[in-house]
Protein backbone atom coordinates (compact mmCIF):
# COMPACT_ATOMS: atom_id res chain seq x y z
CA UNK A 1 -6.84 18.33 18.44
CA UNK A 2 -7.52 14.17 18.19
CA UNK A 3 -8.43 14.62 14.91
CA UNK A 4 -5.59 16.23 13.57
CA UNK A 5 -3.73 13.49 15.57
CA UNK A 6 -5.84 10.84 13.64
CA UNK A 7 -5.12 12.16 9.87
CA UNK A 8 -1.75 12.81 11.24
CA UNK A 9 -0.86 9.40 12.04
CA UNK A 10 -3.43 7.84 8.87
CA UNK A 11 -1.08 9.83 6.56
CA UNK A 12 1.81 8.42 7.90
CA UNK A 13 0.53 5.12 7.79
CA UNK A 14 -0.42 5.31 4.40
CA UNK A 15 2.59 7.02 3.63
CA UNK A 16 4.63 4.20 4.42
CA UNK A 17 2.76 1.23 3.40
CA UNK A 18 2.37 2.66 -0.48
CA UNK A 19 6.03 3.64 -0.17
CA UNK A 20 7.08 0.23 0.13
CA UNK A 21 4.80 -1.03 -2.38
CA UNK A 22 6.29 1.07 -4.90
CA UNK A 23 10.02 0.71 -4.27
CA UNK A 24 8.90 -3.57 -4.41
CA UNK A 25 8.22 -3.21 -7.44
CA UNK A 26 11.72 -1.84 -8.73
CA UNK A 27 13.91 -4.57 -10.60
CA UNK A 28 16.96 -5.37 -8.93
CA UNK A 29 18.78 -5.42 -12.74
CA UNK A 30 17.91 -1.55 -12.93
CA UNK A 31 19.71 -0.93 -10.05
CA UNK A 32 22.85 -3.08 -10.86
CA UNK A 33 22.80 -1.27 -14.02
CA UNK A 34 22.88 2.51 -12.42
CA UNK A 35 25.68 0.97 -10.18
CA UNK A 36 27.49 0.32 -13.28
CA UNK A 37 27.14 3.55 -14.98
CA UNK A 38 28.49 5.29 -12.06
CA UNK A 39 31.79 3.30 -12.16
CA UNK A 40 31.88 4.00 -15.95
CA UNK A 41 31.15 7.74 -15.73
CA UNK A 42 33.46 10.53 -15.59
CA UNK A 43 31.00 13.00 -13.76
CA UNK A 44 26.59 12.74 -12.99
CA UNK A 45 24.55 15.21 -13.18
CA UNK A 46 21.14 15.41 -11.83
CA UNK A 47 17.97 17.16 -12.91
CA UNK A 48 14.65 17.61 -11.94
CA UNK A 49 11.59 20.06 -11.62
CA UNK A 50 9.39 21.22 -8.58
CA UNK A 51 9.48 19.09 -6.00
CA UNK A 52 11.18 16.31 -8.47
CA UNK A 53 13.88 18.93 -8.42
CA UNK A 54 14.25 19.60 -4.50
CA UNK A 55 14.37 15.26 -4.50
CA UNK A 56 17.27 15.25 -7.30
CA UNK A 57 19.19 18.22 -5.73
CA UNK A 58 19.03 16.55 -2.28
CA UNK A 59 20.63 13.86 -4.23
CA UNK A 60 23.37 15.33 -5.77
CA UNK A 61 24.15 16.72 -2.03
CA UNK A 62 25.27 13.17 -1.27
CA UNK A 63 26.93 12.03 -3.99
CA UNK A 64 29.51 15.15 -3.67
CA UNK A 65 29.46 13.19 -0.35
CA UNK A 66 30.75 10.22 -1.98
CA UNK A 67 33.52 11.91 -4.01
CA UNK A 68 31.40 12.07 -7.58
CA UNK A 69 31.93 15.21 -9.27
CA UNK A 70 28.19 15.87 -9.64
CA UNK A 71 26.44 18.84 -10.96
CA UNK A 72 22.57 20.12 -10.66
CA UNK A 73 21.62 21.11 -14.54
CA UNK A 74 20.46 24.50 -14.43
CA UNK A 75 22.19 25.69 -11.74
CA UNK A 76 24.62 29.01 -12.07
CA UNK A 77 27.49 26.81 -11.70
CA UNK A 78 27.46 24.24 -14.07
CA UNK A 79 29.58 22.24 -16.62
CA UNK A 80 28.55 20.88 -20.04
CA UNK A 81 27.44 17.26 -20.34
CA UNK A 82 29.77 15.50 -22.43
CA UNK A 83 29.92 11.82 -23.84
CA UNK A 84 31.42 10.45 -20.35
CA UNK A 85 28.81 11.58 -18.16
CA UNK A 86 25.74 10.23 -16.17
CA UNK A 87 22.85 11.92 -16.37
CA UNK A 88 19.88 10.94 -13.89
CA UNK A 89 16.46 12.85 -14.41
CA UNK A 90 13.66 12.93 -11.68
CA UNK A 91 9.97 13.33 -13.31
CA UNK A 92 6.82 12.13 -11.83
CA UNK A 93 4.85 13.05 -15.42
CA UNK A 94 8.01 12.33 -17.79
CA UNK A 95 6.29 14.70 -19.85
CA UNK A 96 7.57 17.82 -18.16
CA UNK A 97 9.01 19.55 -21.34
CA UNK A 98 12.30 20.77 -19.41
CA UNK A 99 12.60 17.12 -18.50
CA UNK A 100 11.80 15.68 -21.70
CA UNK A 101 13.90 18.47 -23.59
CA UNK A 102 16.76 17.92 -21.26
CA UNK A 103 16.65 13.72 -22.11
CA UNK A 104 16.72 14.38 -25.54
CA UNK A 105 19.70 16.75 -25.22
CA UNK A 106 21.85 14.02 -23.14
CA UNK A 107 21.03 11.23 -25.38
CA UNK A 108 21.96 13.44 -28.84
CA UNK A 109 25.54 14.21 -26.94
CA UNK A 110 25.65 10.59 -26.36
CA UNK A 111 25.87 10.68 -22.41
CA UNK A 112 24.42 7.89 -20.13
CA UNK A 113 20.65 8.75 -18.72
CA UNK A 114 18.64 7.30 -16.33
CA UNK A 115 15.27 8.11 -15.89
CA UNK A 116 13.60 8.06 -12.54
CA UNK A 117 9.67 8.43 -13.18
CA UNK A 118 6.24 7.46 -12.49
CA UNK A 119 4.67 6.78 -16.11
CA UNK A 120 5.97 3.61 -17.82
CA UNK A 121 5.37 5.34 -21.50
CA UNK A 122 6.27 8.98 -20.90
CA UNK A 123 8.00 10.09 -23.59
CA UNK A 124 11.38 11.08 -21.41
CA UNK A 125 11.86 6.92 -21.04
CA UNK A 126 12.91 7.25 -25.41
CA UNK A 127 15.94 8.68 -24.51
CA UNK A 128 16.98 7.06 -21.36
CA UNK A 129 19.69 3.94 -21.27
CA UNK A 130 17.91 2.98 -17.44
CA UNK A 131 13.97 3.72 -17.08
CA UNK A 132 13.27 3.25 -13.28
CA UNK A 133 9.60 3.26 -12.89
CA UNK A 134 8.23 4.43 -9.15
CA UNK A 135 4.43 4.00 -10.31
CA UNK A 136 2.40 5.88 -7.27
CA UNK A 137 -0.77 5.76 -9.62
CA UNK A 138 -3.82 4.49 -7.41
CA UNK A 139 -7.64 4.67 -6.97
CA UNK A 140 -7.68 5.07 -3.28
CA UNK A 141 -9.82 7.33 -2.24
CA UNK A 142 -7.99 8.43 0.49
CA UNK A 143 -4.93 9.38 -1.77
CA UNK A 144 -6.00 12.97 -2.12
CA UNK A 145 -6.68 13.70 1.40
CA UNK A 146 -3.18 11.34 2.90
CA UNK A 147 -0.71 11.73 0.58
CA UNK A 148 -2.23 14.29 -1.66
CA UNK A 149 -0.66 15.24 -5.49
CA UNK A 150 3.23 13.68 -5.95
CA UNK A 151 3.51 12.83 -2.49
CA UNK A 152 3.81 9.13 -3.07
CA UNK A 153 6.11 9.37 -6.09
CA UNK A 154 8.88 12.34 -4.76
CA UNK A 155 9.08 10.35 -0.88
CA UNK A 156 9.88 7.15 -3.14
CA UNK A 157 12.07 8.71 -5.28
CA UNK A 158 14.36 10.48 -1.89
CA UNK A 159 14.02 6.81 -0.29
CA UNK A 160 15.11 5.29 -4.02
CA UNK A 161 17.87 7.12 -4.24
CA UNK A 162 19.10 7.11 -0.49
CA UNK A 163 19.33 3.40 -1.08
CA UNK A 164 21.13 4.18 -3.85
CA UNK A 165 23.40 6.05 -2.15
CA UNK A 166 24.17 3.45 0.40
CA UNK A 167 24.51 0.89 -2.22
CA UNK A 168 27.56 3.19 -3.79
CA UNK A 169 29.03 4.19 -0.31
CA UNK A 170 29.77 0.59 -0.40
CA UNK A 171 30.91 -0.21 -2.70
CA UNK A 172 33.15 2.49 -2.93
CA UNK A 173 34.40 1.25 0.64
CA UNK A 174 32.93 5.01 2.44
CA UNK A 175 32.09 5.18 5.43
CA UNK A 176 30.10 8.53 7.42
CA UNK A 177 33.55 9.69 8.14
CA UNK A 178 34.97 9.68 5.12
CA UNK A 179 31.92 11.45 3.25
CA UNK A 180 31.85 14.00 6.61
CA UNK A 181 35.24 15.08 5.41
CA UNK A 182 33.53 16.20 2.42
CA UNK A 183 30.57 17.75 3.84
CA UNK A 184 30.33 21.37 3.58
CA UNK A 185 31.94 23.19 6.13
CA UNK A 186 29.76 26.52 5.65
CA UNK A 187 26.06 26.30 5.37
């Protein structure tokens, strides 16, 4: 049992510290920017794959919180993205071809994108008007036993855009009671 304890609390560790290496690194004029396109946008949309996708849905969860009109792309219930809109995709690679396919589509209808990814020259970052790069590309060799895979990139990305969240609750002047009242009351 102490040894699971010990990786247990190594991973963590690690965890955290690379965490807040890689959200350091973000530029403070990326982030003003998204803030900007949010105010200018009619409705966001979010989209991401595999665990990218659990990250972006989680996200579109709390801006419905906020009062955006947000929709998950690929999702049964859907709306076309029009000229208007904010687009934000999640992709570790940004060479996932739904993810890449999906920029290219956005930025041919003329739509804001912003690109959250891990890969400074992916080929999704063409198409995007804000490239947010989360770089969790290291040679530690405990990486593959602590934080194993996208780990490092998908927990920055939820922390990322939690911030982000908080960031646009206040500017919008919400508080936890006001987005509560738009929680959803059947789960």
């Amino acid at each position: 049992m102490k040894e699971d304890n010990d990786i247990f609390n190594k991973s963590f560790k690690y965890i955290n510290y690379k965490i807040k290496d890689i959200l350091n690194a973000v530029l403070q004029d990326d982030i003003n920017q998204v803030k900007k396109l949010f105010f200018e946008s009619k409705r966001v949309f979010v989209y991401g794959a595999g665990r990218s996708g659990l990250v972006a849905r989680a996200f579109a969860i709390r801006l419905v919180h906020l009062g955006f009109q947000t929709f998950v792309i690929g999702e049964t219930i859907g709306a076309p993205v029009k000229k208007d809109d904010l687009v934000f995709i999640v992709s570790g690679s940004g060479e996932t071809i739904p993810s890449v396919m999906t920029a290219e589509i956005v930025h041919d209808v003329g739509a804001k994108l912003v690109v959250v990814t891990g890969e400074k020259n992916a080929r999704i970052t063409r198409f995007a008007d804000v490239v947010i790069i989360l770089s969790a590309a290291c040679q530690d060799a405990e990486k593959k036993q602590l934080a194993p895979l996208g780990t490092l990139f998908e927990a920055s990305v939820w922390v990322l855009l939690d911030a982000i969240v908080s960031m646009l609750m206040d500017s919008k002047g919400e508080t936890e009671k006001t987005m509560q009242s738009r929680h959803a009351t059947l789960q």
